[in-house]
Protein backbone atom coordinates (compact mmCIF):
# COMPACT_ATOMS: atom_id res chain seq x y z
CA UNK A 1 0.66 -90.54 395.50
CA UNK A 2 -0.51 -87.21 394.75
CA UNK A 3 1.13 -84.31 396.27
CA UNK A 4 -0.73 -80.64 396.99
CA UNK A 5 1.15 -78.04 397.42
CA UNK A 6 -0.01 -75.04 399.89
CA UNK A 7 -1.53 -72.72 397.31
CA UNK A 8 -3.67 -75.47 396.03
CA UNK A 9 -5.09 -76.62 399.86
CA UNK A 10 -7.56 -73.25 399.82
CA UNK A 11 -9.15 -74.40 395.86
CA UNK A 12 -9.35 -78.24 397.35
CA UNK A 13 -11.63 -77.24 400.10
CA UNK A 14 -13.62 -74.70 397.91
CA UNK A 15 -14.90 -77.39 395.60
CA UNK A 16 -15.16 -79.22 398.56
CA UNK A 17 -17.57 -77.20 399.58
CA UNK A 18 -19.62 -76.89 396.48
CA UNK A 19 -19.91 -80.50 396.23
CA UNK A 20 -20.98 -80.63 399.57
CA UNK A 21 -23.54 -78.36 399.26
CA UNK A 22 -24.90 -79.62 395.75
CA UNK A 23 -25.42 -82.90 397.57
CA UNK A 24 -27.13 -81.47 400.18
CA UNK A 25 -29.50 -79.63 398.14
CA UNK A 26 -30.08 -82.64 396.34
CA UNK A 27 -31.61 -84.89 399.29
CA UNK A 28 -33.79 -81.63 399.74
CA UNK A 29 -35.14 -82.20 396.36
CA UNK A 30 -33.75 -79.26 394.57
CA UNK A 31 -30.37 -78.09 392.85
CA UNK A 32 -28.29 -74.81 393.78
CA UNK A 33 -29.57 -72.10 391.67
CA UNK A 34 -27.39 -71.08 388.45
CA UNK A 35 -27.74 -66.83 387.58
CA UNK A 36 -26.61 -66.27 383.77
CA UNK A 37 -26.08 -62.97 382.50
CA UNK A 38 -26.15 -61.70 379.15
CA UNK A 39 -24.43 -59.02 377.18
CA UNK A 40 -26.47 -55.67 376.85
CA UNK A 41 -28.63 -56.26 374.47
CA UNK A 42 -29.44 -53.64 371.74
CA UNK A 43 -32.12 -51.75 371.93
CA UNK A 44 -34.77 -50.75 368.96
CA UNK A 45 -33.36 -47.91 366.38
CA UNK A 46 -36.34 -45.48 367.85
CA UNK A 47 -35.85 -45.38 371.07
CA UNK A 48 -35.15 -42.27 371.92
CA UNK A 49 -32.44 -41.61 374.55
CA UNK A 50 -29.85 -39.38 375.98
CA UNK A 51 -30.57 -35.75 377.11
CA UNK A 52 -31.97 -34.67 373.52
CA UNK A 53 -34.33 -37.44 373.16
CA UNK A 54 -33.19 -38.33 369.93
CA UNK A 55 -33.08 -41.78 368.56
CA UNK A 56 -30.47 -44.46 369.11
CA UNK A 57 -29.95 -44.47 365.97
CA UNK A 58 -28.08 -40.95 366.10
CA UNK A 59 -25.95 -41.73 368.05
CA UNK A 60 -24.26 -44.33 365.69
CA UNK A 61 -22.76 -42.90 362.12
CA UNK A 62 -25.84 -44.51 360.25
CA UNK A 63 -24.33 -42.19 356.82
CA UNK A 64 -20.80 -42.10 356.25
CA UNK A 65 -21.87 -39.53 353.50
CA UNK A 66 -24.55 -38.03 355.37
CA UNK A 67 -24.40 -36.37 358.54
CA UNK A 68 -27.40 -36.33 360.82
CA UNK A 69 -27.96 -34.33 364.05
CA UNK A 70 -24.84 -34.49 367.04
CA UNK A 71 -23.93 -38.57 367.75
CA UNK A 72 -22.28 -37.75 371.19
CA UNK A 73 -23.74 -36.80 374.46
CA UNK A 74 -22.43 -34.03 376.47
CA UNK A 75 -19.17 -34.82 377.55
CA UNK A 76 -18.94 -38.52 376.03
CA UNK A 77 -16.06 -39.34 373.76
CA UNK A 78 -16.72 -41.85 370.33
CA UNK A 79 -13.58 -42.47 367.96
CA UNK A 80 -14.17 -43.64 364.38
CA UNK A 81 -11.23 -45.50 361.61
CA UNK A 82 -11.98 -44.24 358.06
CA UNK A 83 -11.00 -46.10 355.02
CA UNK A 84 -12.17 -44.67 351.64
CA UNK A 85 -11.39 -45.46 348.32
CA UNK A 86 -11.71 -44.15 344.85
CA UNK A 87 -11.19 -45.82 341.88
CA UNK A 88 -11.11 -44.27 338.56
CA UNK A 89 -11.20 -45.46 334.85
CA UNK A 90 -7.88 -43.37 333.59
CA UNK A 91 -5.69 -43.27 336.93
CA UNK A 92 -4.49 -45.45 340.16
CA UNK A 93 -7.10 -45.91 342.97
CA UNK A 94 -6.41 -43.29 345.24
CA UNK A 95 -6.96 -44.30 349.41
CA UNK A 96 -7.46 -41.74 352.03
CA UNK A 97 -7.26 -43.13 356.11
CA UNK A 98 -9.43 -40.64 358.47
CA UNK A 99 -8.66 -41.22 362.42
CA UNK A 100 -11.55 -39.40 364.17
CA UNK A 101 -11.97 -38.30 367.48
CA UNK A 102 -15.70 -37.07 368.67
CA UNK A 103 -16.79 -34.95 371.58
CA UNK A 104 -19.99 -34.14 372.98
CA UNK A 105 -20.36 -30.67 374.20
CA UNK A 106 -23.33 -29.09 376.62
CA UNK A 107 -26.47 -27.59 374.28
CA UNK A 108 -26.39 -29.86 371.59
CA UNK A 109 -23.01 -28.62 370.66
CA UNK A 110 -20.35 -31.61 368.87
CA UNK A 111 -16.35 -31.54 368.44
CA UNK A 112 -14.92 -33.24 366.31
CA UNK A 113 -11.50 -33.60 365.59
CA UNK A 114 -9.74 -35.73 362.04
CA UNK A 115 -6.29 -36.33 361.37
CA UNK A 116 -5.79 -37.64 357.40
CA UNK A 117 -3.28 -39.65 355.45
CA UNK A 118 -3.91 -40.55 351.85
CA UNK A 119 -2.20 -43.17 349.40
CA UNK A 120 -1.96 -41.47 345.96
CA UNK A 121 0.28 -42.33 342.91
CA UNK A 122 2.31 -44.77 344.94
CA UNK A 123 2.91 -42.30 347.52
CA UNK A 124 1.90 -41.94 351.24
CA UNK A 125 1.56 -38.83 352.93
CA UNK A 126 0.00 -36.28 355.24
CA UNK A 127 -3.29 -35.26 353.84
CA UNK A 128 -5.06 -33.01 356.19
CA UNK A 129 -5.73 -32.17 359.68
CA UNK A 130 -9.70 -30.82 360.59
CA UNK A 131 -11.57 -29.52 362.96
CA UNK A 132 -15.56 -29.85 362.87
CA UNK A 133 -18.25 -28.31 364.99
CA UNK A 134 -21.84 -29.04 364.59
CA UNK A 135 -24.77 -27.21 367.01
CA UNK A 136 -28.17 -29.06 366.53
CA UNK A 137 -30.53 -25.99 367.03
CA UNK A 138 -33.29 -28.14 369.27
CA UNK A 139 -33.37 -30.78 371.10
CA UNK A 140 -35.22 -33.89 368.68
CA UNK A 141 -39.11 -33.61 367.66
CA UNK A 142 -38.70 -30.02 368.69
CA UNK A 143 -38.40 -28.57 365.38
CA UNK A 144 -39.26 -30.29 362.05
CA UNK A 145 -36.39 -32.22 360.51
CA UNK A 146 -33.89 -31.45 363.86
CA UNK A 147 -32.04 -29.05 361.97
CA UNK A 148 -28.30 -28.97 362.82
CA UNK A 149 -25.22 -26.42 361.50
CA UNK A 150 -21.95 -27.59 360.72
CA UNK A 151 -18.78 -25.99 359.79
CA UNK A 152 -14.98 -27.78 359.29
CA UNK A 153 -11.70 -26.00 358.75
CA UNK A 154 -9.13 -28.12 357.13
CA UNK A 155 -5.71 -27.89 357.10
CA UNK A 156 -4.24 -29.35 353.72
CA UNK A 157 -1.33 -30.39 353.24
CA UNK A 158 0.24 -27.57 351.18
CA UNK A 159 1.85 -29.56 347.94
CA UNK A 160 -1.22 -31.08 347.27
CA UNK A 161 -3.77 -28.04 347.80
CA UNK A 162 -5.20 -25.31 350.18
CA UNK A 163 -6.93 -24.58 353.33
CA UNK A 164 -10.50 -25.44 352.77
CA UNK A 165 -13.91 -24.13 354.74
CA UNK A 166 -16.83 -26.02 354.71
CA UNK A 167 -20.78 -25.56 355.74
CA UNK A 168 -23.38 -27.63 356.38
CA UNK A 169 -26.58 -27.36 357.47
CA UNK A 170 -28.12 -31.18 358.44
CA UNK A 171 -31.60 -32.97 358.28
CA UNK A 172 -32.52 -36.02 359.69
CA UNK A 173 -35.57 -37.64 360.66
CA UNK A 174 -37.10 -41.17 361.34
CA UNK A 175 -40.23 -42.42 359.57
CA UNK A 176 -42.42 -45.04 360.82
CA UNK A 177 -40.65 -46.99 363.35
CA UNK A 178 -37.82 -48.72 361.07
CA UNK A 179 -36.91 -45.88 358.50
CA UNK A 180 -34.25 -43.17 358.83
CA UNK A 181 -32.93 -40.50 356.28
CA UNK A 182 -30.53 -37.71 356.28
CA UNK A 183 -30.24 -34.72 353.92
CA UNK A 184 -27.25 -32.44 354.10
CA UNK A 185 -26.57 -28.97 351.62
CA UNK A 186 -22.89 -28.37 351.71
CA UNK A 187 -20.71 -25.52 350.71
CA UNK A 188 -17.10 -25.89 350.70
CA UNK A 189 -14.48 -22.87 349.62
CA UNK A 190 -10.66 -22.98 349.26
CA UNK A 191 -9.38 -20.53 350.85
CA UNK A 192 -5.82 -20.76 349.01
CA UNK A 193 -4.01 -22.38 346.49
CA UNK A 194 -6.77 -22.54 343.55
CA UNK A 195 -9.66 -21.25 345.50
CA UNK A 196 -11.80 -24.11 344.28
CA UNK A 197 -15.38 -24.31 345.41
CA UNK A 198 -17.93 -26.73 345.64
CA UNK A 199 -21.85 -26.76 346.11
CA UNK A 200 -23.09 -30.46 346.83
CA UNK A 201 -26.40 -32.39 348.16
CA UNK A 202 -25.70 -35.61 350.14
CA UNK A 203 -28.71 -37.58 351.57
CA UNK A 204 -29.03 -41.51 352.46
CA UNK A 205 -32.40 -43.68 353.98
CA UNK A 206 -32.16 -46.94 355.37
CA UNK A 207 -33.73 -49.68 357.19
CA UNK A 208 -33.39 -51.39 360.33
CA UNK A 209 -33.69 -54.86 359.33
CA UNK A 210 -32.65 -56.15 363.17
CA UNK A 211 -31.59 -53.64 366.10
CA UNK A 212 -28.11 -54.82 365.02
CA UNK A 213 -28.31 -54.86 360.77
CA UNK A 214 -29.91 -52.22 358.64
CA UNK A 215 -29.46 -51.47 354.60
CA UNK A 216 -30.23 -48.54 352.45
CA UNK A 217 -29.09 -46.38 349.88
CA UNK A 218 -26.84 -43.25 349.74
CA UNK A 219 -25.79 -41.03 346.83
CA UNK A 220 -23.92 -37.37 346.78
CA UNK A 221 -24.36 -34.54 343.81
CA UNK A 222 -21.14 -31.89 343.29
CA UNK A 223 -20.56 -29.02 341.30
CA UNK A 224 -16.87 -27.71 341.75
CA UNK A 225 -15.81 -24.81 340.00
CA UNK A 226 -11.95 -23.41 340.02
CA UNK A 227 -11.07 -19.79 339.97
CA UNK A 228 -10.91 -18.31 336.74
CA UNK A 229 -12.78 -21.49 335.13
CA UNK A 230 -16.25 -20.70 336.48
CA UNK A 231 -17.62 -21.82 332.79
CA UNK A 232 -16.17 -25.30 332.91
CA UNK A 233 -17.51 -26.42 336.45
CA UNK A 234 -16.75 -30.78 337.40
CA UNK A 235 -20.31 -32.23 338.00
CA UNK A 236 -21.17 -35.59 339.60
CA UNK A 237 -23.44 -37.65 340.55
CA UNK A 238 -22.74 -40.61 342.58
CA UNK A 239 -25.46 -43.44 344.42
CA UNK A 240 -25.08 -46.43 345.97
CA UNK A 241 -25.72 -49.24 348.09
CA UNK A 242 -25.04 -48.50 352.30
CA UNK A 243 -25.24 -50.98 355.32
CA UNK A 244 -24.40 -51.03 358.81
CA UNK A 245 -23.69 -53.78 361.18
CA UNK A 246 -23.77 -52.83 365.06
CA UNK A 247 -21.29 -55.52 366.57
CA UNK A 248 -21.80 -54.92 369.83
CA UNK A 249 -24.07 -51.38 371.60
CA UNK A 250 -20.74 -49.33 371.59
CA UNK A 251 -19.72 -50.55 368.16
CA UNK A 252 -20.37 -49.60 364.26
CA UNK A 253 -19.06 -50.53 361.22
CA UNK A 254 -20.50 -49.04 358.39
CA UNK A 255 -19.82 -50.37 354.70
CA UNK A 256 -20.67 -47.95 351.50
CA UNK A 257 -20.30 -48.02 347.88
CA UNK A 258 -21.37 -45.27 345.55
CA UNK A 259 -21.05 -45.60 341.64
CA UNK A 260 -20.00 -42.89 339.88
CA UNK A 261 -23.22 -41.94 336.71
CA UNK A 262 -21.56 -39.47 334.89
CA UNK A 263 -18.09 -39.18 332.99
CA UNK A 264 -16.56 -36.91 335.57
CA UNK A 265 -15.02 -38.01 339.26
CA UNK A 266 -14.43 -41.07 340.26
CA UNK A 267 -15.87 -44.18 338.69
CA UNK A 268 -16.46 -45.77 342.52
CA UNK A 269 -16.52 -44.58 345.41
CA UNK A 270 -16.96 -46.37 348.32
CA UNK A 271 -16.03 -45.75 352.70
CA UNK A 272 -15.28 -48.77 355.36
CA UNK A 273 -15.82 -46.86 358.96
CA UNK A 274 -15.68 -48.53 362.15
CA UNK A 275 -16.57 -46.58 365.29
CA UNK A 276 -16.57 -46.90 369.31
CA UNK A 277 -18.42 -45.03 371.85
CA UNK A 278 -17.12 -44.75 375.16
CA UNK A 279 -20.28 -44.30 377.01
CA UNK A 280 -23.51 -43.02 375.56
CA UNK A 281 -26.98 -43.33 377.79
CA UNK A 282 -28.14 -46.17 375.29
CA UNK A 283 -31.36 -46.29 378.06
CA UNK A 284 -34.60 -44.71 376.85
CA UNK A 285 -35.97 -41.62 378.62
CA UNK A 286 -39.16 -42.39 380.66
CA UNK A 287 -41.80 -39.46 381.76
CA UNK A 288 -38.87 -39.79 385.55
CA UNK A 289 -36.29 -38.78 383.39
CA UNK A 290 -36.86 -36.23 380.76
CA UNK A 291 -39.04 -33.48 380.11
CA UNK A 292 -40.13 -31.85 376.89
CA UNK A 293 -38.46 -28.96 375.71
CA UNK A 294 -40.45 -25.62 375.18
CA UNK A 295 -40.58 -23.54 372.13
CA UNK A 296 -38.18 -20.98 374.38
CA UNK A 297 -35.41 -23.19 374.87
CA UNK A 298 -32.94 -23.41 372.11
């Protein structure tokens, strides 16, 4: 005999009722209707979207190396796990963990916020805490290139350097309806310790093979220079292969290598990021929804 017990009486007559009703619908000739939903689906790297009318693809770290533009939207929130590594021909490969925390501002204006740890000679430690801000100057198309400024204070860690600023001042742009590139000119001071500084050119291009794949190539040029030692500056020159993989539309993981070609720095290079956004338009902005910016507005 089999027993019910009370909680179980309600689910009996549910299903029940289902079968019931299939069986009705089947002397009628026709079957209960079944409504399947999918995930949101990614939409095309172009698109543009959000208040800007930039590209999707913005709004997704595209360049570990290479910023482009702001990623957030005013008042959305996107966190990002850094792993980079360096390996070198006459030392231990050094590994540095970046937890990042972005947020969008009003008028094109981006926080963002890094707490560091490194690995280094079999030690683990406090690297550096940072604070970014980056002000596109135009909302996208508006001016060519969307030029964007940057500037990051860091504080180091003091036993293994000094306070550093850095500037920026970003490029980005798509071509044709797959391509993408970014160009950033960087100058970065010490502001104690040795009072290093460093003039470098990182740019990347890629293409978007699916909406959720896309490959390219990324390299970085230095020149540091240490006070007192302006005569013996450390150049290099490092390229390499770059991907990204969008797992889902709020997800990123980015995967970069770059190989050191010249006898200084570190022989490779390379960055693992993942990144979530907690919110973002993703929808593209119809003729109802967003209108062009004038030459006035900036």
């Amino acid at each position: 005999m089999i027993k019910l017990n009370l909680p179980s009486l309600p689910l009996v007559a549910f299903t029940l009722g289902l079968g019931l009703n299939a069986l009705g619908a089947a002397e009628q000739g026709t079957l209960p209707t079944v409504t399947a939903s999918a995930p949101d689906a990614l939409i095309a790297p172009d698109t543009l979207v959000g208040p800007y009318n930039q590209p999707e693809w913005t709004e997704h770290r595209r360049f570990p190396f290479t910023r482009v533009y702001v990623q957030q939207e005013p008042w959305q929130i996107g966190v990002e796990q850094w792993w980079r590594a360096r390996t070198y021909n006459d030392k231990d490969t050094a590994h540095r963990f970046i937890e990042e925390l972005e947020i969008g501002l009003p008028h094109r204006l981006q926080l963002d916020l890094y707490y560091n740890w490194a690995h280094t000679e079999g030690k683990t430690h406090f690297d550096e805490f940072a604070v970014e801000l980056r002000w596109a100057l135009a909302d996208w198309g508006q001016i060519p290139f969307n030029p964007t400024l940057y500037i990051e204070y860091a504080f180091v860690n003091g036993d293994y350097g000094g306070d550093t600023l850095e500037s920026k001042i970003l490029f980005g742009d798509t071509i044709g309806k797959n391509w993408q590139w970014g160009l950033n000119f960087i100058f970065e001071t010490e502001v104690s310790h040795e009072l290093a500084k460093e003039v470098a050119i990182a740019g990347g291009i890629g293409y978007s093979i699916t909406p959720t794949f896309s490959a390219g190539l990324e390299f970085q040029w230095k020149r540091e220079t240490v006070a007192g030692e302006r005569s013996n500056p450390e150049v290099q020159f490092n390229i390499g292969p770059s991907i990204q993989w969008r797992l889902s539309k709020n997800t990123h993981l980015d995967l970069v290598a770059l190989f050191g070609r010249t006898n200084q720095g570190p022989r490779v290079e390379s960055l693992v990021v993942f990144g979530y956004d907690f919110g973002g338009s993703g929808e593209s902005k119809g003729d109802n929804h967003y209108t062009p910016t004038t030459g006035k507005r900036f």
